[in-house]
Every structure is written in C-alpha cells, then in structure tokens.
PDB file of N, CA and C in Angstrom:
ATOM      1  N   UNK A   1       3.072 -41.551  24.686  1.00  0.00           N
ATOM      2  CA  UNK A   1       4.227 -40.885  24.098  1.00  0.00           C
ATOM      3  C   UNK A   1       3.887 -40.316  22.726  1.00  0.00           C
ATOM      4  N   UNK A   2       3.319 -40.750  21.969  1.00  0.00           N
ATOM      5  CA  UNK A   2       2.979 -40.423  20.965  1.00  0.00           C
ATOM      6  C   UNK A   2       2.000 -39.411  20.368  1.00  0.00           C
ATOM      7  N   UNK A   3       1.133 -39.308  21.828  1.00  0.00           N
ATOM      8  CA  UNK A   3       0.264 -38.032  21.971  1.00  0.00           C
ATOM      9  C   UNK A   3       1.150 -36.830  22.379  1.00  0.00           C
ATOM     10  N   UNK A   4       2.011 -37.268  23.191  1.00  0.00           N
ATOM     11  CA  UNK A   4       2.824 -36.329  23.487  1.00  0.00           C
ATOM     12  C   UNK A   4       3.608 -35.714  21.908  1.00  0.00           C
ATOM     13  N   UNK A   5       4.344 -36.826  21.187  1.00  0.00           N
ATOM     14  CA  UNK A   5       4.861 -35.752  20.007  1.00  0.00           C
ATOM     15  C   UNK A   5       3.540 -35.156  18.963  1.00  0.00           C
ATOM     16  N   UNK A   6       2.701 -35.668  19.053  1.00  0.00           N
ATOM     17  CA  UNK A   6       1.493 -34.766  17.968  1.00  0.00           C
ATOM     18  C   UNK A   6       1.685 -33.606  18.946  1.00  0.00           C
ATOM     19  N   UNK A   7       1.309 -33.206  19.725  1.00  0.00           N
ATOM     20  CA  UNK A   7       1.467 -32.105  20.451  1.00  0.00           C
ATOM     21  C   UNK A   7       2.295 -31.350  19.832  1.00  0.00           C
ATOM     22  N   UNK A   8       3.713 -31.837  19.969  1.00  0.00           N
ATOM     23  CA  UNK A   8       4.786 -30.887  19.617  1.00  0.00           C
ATOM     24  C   UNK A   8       4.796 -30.733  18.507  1.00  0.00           C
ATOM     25  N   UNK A   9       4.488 -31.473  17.445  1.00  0.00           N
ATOM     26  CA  UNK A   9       4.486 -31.142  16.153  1.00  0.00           C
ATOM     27  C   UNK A   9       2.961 -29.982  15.461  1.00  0.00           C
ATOM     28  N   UNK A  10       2.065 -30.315  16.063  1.00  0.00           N
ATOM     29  CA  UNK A  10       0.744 -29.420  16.705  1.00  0.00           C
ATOM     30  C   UNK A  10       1.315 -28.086  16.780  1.00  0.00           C
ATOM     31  N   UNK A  11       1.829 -28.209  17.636  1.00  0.00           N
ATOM     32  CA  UNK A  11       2.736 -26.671  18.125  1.00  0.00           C
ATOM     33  C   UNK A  11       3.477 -26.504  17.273  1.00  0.00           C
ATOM     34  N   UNK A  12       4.377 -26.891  16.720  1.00  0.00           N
ATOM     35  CA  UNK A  12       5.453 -26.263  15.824  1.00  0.00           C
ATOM     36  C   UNK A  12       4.585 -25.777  14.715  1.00  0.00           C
ATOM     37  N   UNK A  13       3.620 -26.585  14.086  1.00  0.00           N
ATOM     38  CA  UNK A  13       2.947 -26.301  12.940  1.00  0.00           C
ATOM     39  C   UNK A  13       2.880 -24.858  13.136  1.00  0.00           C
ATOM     40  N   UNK A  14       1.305 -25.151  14.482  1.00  0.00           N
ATOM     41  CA  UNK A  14       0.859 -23.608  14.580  1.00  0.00           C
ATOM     42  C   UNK A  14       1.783 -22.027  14.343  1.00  0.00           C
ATOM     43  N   UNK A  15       2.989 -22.282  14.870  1.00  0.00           N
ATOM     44  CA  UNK A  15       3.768 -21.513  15.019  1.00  0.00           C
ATOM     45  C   UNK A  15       4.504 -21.310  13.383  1.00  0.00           C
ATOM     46  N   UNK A  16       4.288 -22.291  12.573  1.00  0.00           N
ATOM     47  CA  UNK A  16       4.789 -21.869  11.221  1.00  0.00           C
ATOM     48  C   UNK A  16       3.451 -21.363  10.888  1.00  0.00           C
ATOM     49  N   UNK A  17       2.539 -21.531  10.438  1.00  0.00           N
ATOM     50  CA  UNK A  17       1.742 -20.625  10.477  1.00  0.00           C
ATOM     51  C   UNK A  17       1.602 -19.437  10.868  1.00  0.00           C
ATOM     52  N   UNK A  18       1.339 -19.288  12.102  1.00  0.00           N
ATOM     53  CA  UNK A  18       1.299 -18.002  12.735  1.00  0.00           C
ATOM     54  C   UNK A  18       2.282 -17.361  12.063  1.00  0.00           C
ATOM     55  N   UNK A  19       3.615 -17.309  11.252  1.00  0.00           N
ATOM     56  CA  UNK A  19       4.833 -16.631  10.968  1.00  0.00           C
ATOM     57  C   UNK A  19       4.113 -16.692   9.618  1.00  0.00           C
ATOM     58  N   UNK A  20       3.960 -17.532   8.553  1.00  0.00           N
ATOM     59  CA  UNK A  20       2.942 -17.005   7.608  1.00  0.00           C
ATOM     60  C   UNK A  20       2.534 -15.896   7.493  1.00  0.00           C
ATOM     61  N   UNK A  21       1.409 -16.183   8.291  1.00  0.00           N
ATOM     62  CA  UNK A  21       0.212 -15.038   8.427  1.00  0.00           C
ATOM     63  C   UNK A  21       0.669 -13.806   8.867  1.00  0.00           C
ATOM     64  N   UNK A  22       1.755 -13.741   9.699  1.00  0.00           N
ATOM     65  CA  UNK A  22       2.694 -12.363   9.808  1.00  0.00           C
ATOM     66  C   UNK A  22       3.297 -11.896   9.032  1.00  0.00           C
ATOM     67  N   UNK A  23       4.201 -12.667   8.478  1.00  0.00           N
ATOM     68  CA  UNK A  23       4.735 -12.330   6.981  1.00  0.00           C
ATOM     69  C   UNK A  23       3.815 -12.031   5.780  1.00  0.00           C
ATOM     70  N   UNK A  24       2.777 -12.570   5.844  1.00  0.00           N
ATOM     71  CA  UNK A  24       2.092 -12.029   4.414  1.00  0.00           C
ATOM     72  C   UNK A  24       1.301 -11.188   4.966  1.00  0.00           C
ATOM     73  N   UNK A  25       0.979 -10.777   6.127  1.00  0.00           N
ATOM     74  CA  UNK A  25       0.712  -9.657   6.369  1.00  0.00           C
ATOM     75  C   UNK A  25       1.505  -8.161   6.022  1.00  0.00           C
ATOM     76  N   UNK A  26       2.518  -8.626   6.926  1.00  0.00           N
ATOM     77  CA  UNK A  26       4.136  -7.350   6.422  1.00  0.00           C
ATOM     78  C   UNK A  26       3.959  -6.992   5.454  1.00  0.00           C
ATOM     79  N   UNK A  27       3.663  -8.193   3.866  1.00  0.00           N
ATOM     80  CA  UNK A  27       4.294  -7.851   2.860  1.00  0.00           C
ATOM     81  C   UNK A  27       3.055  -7.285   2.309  1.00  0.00           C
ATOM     82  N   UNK A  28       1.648  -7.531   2.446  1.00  0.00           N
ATOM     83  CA  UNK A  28       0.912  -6.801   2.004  1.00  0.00           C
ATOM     84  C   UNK A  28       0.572  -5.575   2.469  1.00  0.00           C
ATOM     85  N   UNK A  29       1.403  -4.740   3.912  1.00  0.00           N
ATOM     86  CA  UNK A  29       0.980  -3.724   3.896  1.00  0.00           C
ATOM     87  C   UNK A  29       2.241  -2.856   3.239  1.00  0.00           C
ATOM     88  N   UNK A  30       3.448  -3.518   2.872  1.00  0.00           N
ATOM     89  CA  UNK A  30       4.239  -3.156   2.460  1.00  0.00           C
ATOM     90  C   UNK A  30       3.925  -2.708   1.127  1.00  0.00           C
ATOM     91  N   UNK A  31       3.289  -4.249   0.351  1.00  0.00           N
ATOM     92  CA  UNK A  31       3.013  -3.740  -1.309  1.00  0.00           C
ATOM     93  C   UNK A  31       1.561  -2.000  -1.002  1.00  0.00           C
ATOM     94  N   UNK A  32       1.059  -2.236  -0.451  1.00  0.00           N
ATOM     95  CA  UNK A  32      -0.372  -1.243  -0.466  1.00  0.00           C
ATOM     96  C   UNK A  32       0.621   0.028   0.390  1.00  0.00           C
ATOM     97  N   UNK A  33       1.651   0.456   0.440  1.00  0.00           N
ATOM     98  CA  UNK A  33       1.954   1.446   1.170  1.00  0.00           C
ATOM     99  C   UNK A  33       2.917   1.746  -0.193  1.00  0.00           C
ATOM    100  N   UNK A  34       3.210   1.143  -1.001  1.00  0.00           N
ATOM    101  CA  UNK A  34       4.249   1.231  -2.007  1.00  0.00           C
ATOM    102  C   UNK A  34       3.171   1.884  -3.212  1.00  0.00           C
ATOM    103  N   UNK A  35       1.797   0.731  -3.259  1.00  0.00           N
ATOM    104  CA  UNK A  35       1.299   1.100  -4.506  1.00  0.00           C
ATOM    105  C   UNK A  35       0.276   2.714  -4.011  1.00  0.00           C
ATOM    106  N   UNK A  36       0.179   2.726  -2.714  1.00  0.00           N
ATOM    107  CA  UNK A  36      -0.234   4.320  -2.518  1.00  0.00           C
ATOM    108  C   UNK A  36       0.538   5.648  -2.341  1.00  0.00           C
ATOM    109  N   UNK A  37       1.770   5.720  -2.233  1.00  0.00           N
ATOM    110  CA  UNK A  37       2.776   6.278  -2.539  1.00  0.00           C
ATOM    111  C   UNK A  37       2.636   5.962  -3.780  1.00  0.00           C
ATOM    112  N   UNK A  38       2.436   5.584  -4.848  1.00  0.00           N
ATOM    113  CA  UNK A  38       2.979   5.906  -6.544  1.00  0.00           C
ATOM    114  C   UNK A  38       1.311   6.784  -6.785  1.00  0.00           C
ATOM    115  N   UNK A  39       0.426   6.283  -6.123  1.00  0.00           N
ATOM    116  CA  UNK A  39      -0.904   6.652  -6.308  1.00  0.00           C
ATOM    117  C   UNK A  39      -0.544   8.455  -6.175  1.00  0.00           C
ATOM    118  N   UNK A  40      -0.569   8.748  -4.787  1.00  0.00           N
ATOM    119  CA  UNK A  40      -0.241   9.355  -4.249  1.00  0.00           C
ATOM    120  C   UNK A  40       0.934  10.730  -4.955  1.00  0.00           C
ATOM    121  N   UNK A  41       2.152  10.005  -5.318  1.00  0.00           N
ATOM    122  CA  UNK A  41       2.971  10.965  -6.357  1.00  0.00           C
ATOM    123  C   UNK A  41       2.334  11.436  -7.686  1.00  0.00           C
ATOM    124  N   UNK A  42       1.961  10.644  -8.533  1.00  0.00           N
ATOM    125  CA  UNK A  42       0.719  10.606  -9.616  1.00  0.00           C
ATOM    126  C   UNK A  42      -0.113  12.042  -9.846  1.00  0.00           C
ATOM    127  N   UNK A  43      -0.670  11.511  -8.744  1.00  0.00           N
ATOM    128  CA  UNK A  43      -1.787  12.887  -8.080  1.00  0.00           C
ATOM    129  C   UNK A  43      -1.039  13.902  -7.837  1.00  0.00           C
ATOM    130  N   UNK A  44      -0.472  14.090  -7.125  1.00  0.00           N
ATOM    131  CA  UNK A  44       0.179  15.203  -6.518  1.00  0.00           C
ATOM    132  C   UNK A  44       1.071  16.076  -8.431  1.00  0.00           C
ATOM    133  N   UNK A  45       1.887  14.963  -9.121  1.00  0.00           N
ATOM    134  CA  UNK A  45       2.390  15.514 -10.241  1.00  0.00           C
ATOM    135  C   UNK A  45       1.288  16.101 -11.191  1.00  0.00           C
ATOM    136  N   UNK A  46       0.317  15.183 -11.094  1.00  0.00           N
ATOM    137  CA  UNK A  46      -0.831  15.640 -12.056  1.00  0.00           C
ATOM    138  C   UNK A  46      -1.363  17.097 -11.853  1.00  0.00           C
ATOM    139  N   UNK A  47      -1.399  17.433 -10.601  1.00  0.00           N
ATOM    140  CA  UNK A  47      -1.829  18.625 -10.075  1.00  0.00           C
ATOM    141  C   UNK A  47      -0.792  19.636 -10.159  1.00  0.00           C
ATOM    142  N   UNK A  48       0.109  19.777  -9.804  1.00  0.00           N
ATOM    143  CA  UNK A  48       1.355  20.321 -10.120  1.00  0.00           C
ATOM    144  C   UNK A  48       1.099  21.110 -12.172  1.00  0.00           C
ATOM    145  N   UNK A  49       1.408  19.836 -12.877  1.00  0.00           N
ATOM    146  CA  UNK A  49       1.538  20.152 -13.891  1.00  0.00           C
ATOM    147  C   UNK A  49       0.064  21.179 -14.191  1.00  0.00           C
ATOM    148  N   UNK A  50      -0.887  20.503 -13.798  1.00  0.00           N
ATOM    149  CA  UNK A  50      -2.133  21.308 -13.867  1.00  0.00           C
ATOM    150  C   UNK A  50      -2.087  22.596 -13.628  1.00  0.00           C
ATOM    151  N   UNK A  51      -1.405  23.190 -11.929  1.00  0.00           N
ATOM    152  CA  UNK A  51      -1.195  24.412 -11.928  1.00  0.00           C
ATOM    153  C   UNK A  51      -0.459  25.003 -12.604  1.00  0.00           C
ATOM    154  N   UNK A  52       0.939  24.463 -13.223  1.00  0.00           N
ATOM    155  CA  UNK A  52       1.474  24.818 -14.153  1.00  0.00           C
ATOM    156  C   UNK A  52       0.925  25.771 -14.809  1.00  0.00           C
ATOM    157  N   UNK A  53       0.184  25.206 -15.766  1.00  0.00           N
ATOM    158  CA  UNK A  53      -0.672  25.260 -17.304  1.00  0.00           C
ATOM    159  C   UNK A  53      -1.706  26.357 -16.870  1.00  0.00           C
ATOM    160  N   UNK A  54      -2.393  26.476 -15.582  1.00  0.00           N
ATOM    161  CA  UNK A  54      -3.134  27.718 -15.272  1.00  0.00           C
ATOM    162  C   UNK A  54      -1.802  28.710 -14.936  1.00  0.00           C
ATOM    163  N   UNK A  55      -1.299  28.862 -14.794  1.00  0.00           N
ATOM    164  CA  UNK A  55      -0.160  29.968 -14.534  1.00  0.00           C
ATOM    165  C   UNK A  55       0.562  30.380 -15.290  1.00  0.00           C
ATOM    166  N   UNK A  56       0.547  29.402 -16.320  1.00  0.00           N
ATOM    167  CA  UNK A  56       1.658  29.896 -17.958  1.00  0.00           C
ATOM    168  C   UNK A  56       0.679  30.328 -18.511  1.00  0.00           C
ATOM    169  N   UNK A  57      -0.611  30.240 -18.998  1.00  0.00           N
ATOM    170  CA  UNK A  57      -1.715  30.315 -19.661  1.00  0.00           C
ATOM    171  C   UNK A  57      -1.736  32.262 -19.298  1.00  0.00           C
ATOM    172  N   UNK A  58      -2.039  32.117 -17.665  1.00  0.00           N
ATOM    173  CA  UNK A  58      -2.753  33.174 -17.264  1.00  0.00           C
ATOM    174  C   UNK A  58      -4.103  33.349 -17.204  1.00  0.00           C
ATOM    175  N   UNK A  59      -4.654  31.682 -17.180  1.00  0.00           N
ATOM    176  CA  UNK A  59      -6.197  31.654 -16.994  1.00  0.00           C
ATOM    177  C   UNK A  59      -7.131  31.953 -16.345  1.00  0.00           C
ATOM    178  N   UNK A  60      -8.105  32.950 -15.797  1.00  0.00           N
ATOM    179  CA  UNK A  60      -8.491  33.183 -14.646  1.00  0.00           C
ATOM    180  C   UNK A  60      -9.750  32.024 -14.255  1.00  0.00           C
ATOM    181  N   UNK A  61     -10.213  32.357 -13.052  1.00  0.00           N
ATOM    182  CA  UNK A  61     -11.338  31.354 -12.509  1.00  0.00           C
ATOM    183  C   UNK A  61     -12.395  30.850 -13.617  1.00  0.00           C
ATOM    184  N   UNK A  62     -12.749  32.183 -14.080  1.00  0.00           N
ATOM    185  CA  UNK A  62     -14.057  31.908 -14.975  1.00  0.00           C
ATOM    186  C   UNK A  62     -13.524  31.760 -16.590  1.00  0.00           C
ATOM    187  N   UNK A  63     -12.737  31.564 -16.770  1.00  0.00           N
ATOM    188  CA  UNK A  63     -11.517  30.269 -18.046  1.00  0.00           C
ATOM    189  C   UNK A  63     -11.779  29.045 -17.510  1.00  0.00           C
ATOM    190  N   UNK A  64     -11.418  28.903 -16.605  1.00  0.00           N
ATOM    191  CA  UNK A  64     -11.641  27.241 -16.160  1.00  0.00           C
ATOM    192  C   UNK A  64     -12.860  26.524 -15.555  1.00  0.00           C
ATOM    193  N   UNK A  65     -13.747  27.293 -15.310  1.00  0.00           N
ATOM    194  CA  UNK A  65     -14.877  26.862 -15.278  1.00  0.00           C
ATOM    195  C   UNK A  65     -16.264  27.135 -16.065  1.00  0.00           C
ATOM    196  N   UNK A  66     -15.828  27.867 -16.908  1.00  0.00           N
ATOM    197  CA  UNK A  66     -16.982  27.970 -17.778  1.00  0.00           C
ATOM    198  C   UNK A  66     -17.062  27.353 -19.311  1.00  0.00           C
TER     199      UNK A  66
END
C-alpha cells in the first residue's frame, strides 16, 4: 500500500513540475517577445529619425558617406 501512495505522490509531483517548466517557459518567451518588440521599436525609431535628418538636411549620398 504504501508503494502504491509513493506512486501517486511520484505522479502528482511530476505533474507539478511539468506545469513549472511550462509556465516558465510561457513566461520567458513572453518576457523575450516583449524585450524584442522594444528592441525592435528602438531600431525602427532610430531609423526613422535618421531619415528624417537626411531629408530636412537635403543630404545627398556622397554627404553621408564621405
């Protein structure tokens, strides 16, 4: 009988676990989908403002690279 409840408690464990490891899974692709979206906006504004500044300027190719 007593082998019998390690079993079940065996099992229940596993199964809190297993929900763990799902959950901190979720939440880390959650945080890395959050912190690449800000990555992501960043970049995109940085570039933005960048074209900006070549377009108010009126800088041509060889302004910005030479």
């Amino acid at each position: 009988m007593d082998e019998y409840v390690d079993l079940i408690n065996l099992k229940r464990n596993s199964f809190v676990w297993l929900y763990i490891f799902f959950v901190g899974v979720a939440v880390a692709a959650a945080v890395d989908i959050a912190v690449m979206k800000m990555v992501l906006f960043k970049l995109i504004k940085t570039c933005m403002e960048w074209c900006c500044d070549i377009v108010a300027k009126g800088l041509t190719s060889r302004d910005i690279f030479s």
